[in-house]
Protein backbone atom coordinates (compact mmCIF):
# COMPACT_ATOMS: atom_id res chain seq x y z
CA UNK A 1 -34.11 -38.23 61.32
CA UNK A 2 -36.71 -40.47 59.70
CA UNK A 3 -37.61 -41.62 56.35
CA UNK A 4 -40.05 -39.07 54.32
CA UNK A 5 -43.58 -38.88 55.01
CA UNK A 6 -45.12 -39.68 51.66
CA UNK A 7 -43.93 -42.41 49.58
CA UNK A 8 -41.42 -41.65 46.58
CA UNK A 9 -39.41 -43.44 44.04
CA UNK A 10 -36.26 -45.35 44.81
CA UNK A 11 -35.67 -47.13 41.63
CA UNK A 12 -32.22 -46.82 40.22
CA UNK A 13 -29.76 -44.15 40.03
CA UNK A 14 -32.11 -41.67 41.36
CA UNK A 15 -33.02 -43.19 44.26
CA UNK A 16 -29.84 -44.03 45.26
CA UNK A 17 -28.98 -40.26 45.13
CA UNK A 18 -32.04 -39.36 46.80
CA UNK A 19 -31.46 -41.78 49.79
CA UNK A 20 -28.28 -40.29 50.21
CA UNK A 21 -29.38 -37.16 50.13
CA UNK A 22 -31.81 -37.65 53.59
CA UNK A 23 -30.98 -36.85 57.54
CA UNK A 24 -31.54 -40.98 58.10
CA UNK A 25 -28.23 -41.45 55.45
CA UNK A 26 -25.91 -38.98 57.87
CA UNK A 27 -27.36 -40.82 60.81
CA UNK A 28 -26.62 -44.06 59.15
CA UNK A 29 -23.02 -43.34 58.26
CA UNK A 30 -22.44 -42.45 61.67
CA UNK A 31 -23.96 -45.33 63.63
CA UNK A 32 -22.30 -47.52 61.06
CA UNK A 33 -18.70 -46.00 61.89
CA UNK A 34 -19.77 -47.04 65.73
CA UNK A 35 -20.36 -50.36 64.97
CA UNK A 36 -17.59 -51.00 62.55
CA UNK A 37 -14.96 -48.99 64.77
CA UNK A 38 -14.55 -51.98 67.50
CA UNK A 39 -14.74 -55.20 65.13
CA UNK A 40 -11.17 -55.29 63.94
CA UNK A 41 -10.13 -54.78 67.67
CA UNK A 42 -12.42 -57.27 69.71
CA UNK A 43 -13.07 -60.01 67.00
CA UNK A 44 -10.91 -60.36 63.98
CA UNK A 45 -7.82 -59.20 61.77
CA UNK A 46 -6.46 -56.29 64.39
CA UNK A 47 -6.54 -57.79 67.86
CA UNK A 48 -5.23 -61.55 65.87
CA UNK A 49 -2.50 -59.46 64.15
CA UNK A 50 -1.77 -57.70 68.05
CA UNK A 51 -1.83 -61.68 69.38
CA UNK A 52 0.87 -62.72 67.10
CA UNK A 53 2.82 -60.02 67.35
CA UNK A 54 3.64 -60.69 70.91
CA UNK A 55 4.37 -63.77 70.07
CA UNK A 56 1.12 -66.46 70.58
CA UNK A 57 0.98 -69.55 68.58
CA UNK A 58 -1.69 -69.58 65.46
CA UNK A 59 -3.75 -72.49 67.09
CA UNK A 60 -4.10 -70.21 70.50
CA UNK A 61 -5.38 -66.98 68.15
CA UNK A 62 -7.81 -68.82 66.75
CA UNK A 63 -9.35 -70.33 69.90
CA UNK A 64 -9.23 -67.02 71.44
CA UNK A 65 -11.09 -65.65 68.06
CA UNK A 66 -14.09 -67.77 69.74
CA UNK A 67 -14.58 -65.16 72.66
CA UNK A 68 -16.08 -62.74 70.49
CA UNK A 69 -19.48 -65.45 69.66
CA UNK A 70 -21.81 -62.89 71.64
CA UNK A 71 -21.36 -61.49 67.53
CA UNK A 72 -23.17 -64.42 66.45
CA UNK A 73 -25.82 -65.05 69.68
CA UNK A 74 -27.12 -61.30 69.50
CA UNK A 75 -30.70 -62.70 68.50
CA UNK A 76 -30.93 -64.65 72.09
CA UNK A 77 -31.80 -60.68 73.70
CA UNK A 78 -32.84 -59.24 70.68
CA UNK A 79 -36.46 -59.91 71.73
CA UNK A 80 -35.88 -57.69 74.46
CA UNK A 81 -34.15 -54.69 72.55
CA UNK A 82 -37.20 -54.98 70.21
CA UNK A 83 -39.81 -55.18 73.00
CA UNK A 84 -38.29 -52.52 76.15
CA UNK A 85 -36.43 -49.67 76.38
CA UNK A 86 -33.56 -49.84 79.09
CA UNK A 87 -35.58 -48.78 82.04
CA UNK A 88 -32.83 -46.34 83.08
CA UNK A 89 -32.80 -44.50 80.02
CA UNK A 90 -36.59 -45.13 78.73
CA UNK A 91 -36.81 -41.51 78.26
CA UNK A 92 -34.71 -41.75 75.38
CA UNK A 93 -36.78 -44.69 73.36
CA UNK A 94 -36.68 -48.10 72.75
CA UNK A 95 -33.97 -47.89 70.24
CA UNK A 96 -31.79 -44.94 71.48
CA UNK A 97 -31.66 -45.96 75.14
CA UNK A 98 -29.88 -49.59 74.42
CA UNK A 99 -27.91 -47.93 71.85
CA UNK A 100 -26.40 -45.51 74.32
CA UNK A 101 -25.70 -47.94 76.84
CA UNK A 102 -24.32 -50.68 74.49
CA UNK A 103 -21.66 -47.79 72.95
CA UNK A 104 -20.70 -46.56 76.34
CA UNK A 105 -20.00 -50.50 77.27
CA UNK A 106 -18.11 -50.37 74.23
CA UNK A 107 -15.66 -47.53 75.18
CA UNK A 108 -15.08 -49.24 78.13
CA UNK A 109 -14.13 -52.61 77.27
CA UNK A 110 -11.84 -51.23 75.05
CA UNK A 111 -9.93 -48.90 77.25
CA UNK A 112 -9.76 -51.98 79.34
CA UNK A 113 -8.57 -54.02 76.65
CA UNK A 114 -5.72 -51.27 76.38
CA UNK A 115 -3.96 -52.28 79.60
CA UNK A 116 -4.52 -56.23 79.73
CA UNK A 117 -1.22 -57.82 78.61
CA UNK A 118 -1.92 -61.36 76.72
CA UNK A 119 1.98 -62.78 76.42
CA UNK A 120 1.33 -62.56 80.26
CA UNK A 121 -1.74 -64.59 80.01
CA UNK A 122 -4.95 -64.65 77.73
CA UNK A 123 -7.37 -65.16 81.09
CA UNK A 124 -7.97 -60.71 80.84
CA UNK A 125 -8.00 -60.77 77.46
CA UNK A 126 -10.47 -62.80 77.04
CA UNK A 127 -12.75 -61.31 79.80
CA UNK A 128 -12.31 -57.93 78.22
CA UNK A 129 -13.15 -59.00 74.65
CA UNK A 130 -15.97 -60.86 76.01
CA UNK A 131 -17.77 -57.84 77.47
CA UNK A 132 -17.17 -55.52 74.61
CA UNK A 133 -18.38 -58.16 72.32
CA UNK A 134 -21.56 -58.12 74.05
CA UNK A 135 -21.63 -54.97 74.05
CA UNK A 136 -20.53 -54.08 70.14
CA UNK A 137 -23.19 -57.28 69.13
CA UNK A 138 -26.21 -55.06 71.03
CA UNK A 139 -24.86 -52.12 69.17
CA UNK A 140 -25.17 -53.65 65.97
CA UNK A 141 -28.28 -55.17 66.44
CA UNK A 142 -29.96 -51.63 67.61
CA UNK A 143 -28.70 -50.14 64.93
CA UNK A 144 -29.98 -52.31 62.05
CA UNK A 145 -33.23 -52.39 63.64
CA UNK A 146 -32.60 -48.50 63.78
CA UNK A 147 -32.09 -48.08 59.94
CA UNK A 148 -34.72 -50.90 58.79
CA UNK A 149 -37.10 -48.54 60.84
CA UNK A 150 -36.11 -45.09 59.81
CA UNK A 151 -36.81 -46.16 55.91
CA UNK A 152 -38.57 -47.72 53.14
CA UNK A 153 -37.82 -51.12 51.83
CA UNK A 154 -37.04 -49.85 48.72
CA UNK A 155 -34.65 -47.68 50.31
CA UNK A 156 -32.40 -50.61 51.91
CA UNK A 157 -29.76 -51.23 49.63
CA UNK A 158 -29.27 -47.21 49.25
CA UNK A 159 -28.67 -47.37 52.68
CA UNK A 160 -26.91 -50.35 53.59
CA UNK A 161 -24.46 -48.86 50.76
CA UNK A 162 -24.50 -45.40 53.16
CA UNK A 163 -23.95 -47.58 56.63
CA UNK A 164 -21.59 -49.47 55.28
CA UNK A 165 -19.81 -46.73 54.17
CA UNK A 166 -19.82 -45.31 57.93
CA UNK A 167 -18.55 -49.11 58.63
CA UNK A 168 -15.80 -49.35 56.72
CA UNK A 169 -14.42 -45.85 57.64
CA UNK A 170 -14.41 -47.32 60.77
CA UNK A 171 -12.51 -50.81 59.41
CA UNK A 172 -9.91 -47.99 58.57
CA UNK A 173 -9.23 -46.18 62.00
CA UNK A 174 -9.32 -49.74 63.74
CA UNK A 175 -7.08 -51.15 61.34
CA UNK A 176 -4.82 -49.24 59.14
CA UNK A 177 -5.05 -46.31 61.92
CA UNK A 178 -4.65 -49.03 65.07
CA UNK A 179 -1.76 -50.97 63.29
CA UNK A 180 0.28 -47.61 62.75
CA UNK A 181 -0.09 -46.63 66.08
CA UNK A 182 1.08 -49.75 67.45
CA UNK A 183 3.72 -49.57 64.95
CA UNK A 184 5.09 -46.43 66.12
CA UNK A 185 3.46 -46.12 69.52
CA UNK A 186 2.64 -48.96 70.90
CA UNK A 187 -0.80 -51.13 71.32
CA UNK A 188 -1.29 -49.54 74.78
CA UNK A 189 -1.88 -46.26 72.48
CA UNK A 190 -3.67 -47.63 69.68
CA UNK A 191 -6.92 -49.14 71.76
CA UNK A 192 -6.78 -45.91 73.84
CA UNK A 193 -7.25 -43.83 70.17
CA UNK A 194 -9.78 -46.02 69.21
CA UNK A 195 -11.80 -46.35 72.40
CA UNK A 196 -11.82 -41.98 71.99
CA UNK A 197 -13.47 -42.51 68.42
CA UNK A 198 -16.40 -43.84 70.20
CA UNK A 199 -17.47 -39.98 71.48
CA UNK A 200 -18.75 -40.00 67.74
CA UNK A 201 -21.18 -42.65 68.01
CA UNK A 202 -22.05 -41.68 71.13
CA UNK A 203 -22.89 -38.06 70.43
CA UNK A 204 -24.98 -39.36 67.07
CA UNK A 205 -27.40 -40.95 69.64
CA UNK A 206 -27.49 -38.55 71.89
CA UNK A 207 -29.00 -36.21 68.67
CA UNK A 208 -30.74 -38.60 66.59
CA UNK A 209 -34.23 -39.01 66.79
CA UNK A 210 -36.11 -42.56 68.00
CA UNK A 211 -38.07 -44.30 64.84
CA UNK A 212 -41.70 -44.28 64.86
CA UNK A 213 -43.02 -47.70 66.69
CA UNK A 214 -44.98 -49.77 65.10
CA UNK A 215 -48.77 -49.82 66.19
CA UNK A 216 -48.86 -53.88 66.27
CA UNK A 217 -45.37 -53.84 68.56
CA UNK A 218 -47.56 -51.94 71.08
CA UNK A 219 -51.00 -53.18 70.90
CA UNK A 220 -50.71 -55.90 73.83
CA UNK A 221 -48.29 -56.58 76.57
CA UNK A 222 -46.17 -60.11 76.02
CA UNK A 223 -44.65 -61.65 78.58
CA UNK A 224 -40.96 -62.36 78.11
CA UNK A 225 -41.56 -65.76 77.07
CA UNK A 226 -43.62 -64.98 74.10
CA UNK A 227 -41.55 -62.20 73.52
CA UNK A 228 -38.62 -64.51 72.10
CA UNK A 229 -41.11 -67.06 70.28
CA UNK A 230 -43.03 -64.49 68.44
CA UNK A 231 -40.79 -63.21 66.48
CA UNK A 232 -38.93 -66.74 65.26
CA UNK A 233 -43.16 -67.99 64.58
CA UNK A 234 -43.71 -64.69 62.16
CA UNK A 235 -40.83 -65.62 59.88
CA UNK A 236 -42.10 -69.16 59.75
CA UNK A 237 -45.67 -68.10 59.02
CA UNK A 238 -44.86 -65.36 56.53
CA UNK A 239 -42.53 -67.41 54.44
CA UNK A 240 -44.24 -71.20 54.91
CA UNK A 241 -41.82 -73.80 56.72
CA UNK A 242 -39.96 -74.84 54.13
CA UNK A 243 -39.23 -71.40 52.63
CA UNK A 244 -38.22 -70.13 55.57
CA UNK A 245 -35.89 -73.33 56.23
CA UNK A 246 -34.09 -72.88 52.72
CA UNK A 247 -33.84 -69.05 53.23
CA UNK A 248 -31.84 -69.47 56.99
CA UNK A 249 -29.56 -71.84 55.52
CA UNK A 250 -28.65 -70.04 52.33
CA UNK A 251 -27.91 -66.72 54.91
CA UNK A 252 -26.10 -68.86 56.95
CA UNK A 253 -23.86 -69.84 54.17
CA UNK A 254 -23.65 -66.55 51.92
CA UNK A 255 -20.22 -65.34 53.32
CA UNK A 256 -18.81 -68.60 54.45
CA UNK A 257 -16.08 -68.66 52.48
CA UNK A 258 -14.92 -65.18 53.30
CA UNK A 259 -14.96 -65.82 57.04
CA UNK A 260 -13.17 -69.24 56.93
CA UNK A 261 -10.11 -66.75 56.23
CA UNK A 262 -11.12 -64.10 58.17
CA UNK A 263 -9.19 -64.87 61.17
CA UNK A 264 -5.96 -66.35 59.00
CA UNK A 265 -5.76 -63.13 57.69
CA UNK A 266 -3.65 -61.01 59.79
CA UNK A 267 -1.08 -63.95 60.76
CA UNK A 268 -0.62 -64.78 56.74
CA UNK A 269 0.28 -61.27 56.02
CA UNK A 270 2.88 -61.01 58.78
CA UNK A 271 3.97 -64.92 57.89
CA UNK A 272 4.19 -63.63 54.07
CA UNK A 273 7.00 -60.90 55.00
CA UNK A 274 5.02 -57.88 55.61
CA UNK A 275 5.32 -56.24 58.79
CA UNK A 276 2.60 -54.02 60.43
CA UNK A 277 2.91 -50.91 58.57
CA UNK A 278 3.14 -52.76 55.36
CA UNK A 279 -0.37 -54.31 56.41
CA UNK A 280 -1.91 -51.00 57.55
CA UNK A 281 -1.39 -49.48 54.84
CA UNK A 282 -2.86 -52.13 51.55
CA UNK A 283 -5.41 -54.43 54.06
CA UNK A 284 -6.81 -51.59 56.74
CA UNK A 285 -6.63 -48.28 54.54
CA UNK A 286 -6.37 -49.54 50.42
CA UNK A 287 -8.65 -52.63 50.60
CA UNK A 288 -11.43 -50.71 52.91
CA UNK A 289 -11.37 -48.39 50.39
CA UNK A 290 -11.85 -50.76 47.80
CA UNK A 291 -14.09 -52.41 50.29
CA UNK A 292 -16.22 -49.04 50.41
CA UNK A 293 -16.80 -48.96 46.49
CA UNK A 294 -17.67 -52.34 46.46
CA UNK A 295 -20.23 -51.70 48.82
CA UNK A 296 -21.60 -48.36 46.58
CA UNK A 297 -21.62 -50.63 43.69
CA UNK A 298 -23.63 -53.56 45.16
CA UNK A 299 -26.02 -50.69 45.98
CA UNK A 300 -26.00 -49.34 42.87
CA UNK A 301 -26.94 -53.12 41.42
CA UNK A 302 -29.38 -53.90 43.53
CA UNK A 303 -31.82 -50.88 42.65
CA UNK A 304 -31.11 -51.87 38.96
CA UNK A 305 -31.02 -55.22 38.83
CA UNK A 306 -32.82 -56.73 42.03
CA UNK A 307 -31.87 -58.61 44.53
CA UNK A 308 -31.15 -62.54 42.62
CA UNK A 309 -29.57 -62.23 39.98
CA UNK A 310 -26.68 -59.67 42.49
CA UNK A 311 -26.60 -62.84 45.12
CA UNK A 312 -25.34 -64.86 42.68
CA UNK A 313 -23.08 -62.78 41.25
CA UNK A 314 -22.22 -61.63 44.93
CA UNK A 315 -21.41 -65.62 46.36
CA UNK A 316 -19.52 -66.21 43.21
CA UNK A 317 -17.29 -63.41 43.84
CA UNK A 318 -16.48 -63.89 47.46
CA UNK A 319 -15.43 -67.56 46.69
CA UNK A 320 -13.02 -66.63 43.91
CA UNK A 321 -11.85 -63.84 45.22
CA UNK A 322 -10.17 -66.28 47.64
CA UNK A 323 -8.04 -67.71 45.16
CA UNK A 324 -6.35 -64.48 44.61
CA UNK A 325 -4.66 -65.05 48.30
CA UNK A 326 -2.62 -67.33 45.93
CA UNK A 327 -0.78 -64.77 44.38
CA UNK A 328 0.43 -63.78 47.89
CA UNK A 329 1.46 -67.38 49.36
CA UNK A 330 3.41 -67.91 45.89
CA UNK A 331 5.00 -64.42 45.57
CA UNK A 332 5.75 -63.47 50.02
CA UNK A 333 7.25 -60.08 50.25
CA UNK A 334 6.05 -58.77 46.95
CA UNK A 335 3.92 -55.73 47.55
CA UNK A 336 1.89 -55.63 43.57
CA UNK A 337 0.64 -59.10 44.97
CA UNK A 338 -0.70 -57.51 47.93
CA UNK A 339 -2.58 -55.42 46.33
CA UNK A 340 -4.08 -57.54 44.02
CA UNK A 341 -5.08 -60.15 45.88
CA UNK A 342 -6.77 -57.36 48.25
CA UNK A 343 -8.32 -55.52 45.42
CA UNK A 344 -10.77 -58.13 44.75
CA UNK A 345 -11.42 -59.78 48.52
CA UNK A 346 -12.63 -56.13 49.76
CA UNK A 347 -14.10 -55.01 46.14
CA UNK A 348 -16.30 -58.64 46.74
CA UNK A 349 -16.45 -57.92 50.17
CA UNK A 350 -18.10 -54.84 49.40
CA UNK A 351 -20.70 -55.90 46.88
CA UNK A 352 -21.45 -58.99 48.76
CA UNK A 353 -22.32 -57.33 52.08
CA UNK A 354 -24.41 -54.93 50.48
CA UNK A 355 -26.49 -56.93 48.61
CA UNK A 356 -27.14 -59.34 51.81
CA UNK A 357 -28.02 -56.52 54.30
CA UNK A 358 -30.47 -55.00 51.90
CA UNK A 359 -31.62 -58.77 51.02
CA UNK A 360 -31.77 -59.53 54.91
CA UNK A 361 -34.04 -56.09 55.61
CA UNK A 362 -36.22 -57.33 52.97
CA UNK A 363 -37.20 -60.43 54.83
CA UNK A 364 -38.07 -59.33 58.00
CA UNK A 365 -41.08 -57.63 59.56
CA UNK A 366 -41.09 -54.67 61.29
CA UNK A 367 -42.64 -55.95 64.25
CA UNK A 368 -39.69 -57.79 65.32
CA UNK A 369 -37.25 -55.93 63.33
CA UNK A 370 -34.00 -56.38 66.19
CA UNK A 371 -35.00 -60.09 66.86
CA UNK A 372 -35.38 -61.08 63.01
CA UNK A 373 -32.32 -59.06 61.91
CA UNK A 374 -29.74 -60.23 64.36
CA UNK A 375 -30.92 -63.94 63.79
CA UNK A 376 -30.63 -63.37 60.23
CA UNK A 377 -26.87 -61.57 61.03
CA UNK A 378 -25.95 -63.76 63.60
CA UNK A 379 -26.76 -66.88 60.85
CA UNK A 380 -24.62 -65.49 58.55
CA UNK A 381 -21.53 -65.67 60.37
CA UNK A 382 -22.03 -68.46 62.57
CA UNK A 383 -20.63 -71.54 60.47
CA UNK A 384 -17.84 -68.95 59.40
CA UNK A 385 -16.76 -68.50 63.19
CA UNK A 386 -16.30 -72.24 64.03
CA UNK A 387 -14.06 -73.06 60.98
CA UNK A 388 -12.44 -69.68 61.77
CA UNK A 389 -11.86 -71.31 65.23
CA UNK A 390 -9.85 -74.11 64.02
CA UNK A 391 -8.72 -72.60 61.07
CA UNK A 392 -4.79 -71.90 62.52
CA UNK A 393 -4.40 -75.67 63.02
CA UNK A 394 -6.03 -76.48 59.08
CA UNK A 395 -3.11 -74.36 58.36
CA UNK A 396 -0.63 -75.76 60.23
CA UNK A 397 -1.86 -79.25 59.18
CA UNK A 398 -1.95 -78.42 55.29
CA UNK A 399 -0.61 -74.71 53.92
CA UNK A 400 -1.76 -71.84 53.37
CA UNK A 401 -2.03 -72.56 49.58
CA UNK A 402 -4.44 -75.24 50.10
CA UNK A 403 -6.59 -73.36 52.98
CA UNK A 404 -7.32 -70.69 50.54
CA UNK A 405 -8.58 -73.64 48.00
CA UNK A 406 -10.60 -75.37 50.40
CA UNK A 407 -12.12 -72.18 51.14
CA UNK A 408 -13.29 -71.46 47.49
CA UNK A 409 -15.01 -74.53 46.73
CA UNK A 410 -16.84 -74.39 50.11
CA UNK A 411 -19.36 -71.83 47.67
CA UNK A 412 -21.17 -75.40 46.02
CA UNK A 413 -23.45 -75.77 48.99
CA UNK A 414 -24.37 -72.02 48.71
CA UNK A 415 -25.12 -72.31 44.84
CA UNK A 416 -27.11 -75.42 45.56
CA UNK A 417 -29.56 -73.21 47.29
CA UNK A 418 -29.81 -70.68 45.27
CA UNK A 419 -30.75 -72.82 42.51
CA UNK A 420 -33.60 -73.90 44.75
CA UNK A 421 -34.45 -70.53 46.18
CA UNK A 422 -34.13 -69.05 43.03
CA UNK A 423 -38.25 -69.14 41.33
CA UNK A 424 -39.04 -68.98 45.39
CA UNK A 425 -37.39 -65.02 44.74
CA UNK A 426 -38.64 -63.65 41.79
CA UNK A 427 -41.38 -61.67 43.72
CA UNK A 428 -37.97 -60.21 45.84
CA UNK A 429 -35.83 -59.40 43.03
CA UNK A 430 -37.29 -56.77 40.88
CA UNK A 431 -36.05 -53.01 41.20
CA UNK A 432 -37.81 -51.83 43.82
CA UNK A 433 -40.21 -48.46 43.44
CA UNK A 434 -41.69 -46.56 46.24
């Protein structure tokens, strides 16, 4: 399931359809449902909805958030998933052996995660959600490294638009389709459905085919050591110090003011008056929807209108799209305010997490595609995660009212840089052609 052997067009409309139309899409939908699947339920809205449910105190769900940071550390083994295959499976490639592995680990921890019982005590929680973290950040990173590998560059936003598709159907299952089974049938049955949705993943691997290596990837034997340094000195030497400097930051702060609510979320919906099948059905199946055509329509943008002129209109919309969490904090209970404020976080959502995976692929080399990537990913959620950390006590200290502010204007530093960035990207943000 690669990319096709002689180069074609990608620009536009066409290309989009064309993309779409290729084995690597299917294969992309379906690792992204994989790594999308066990998100809610290890590291955000699901499992903090499941914490307050039985009863734990906001400051305590957002400390425990903080057990899912292997999400943010992936690039500290990523030199290894880009340089070995797991010696048990090597048969299977570099990329498909960790992939199976990492999935299978996945399953696991959340079957596990099933039986633990947190108003008991958080200690097996937190070991569980540890190890399937672990396991769902090596996932991820495989896989981006998969699809960066299996196309063109002017093929990327096509399909980030098609993984993230795959992604958000799994947003869905974990959320909407987690939250009514716990409604109905308890948590205990929820993770155990989920952890069986993993057989798809799984079975994707076992039939996809392993991306070409690169000739330079294989040249020499590295020791481990310059394994992990390699890849960190080739950004800095394609992009110039400074560049390369302005570039991690502006990542790093692209979604920040999404993710300072990101753990909130769940608890405010249940503090608003809304009870779990209320909240399946407008955040985990309505909004991911809306979430999915955002996504499409970032994709869509990008091939038109390259890559800066969507990331500004992409930050911009993720900060204000905040402020419509007002709506719900002055109107609790009322379902039309539910729905609006969710119709434009997930539409942003969407648009904004298209355009920075395909603007992410762009930037890194093919060399080191696993270590580059997950740096770049785990950058772009780390100074999200430690305000998410403390973000139940902000509340508790302020209101939700004013959280949602503060988490709006936190967007200056991130225009800042793009103003700087902004000549530095002309040479990134024209329609891309085969």
């Amino acid at each position: 399931m690669t990319g096709p052997a002689a180069p074609v067009s990608y620009k536009g409309w066409a290309g989009i359809k064309r993309a779409f139309g290729t084995p690597s899409a299917l294969t992309m939908a379906l690792l992204g449902f994989g790594s999308g699947l066990p998100f809610l339920l290890i590291a955000s809205q699901t499992l903090s909805t499941r914490l307050r449910d039985v009863g734990l105190d906001l400051g305590s769900i957002g400390l425990i958030s903080l057990a899912s940071f292997f999400y943010l550390l992936k690039f500290l083994w990523a030199p290894v998933l880009d340089r070995y295959a797991l010696p048990l499976l090597a048969f299977m490639g570099r990329r498909r052996s960790w992939l199976l592995a990492s999935q299978v680990l996945v399953l696991g921890g959340l079957v596990a995660l099933a039986f633990v019982r947190p108003e008991q005590g958080v200690g097996p929680l937190v070991f569980w959600v540890l190890v399937a973290s672990f396991a769902g950040a090596t996932q991820d990173s495989v896989v981006d490294a998969y699809r960066i590998e299996i196309a063109p560059d002017a093929s990327q936003a096509a399909l980030a638009a098609t993984y993230t598709l795959g992604y958000r159907i799994g947003l869905i299952l974990a959320g909407a389709g987690a939250l009514y089974l716990a409604e109905f049938e308890g948590w205990i049955v929820a993770y155990l459905a989920m952890a069986s949705l993993m057989l798809l993943p799984i079975l994707t691997t076992l039939f996809c085919r392993e991306p070409a290596r690169p000739e330079a990837a294989v040249q020499r034997r590295i020791d481990v050591a310059e394994a992990f340094v390699q890849p960190i000195a080739s950004f800095f030497t394609r992009n110039g110090v400074a560049l390369a400097v302005g570039l991690l930051a502006f990542v790093g702060l692209f979604k920040f003011p999404d993710q300072v609510i990101g753990v909130m979320a769940g608890p405010f919906y249940l503090d608003s008056g809304f009870d779990k099948a209320d909240i399946a059905t407008v955040s985990k199946l309505f909004g991911v929807w809306m979430g999915i055509g955002g996504a499409f329509l970032g994709g869509i943008a990008v091939a038109a209108f390259g890559f800066r002129r969507m990331l500004l209109v992409a930050a911009l919309g993720v900060a204000l799209s905040n402020l419509a969490f007002l709506l719900m904090a002055h109107n609790p209970g009322q379902l039309w305010a539910f729905y609006a404020a969710l119709s434009a976080d997930n539409l942003f959502q969407g648009f904004a997490g298209t355009v920075l995976v395909a603007f992410m692929s762009s930037l890194t080399d093919r060399n080191f595609t696993a270590t580059q990537y997950a740096l770049l990913v785990s950058l772009a959620n780390l100074p999200g995660k430690f305000v998410g950390g403390v973000s139940g006590y902000i509340v508790e200290a302020t209101s939700y009212s004013t959280f949602f502010l503060l988490s709006a204007v936190t967007v200056v530093p991130t225009l800042l840089l793009l103003a700087w960035l902004w000549p530095r990207l002309s040479d990134r943000s024209a329609p891309a052609a085969g």
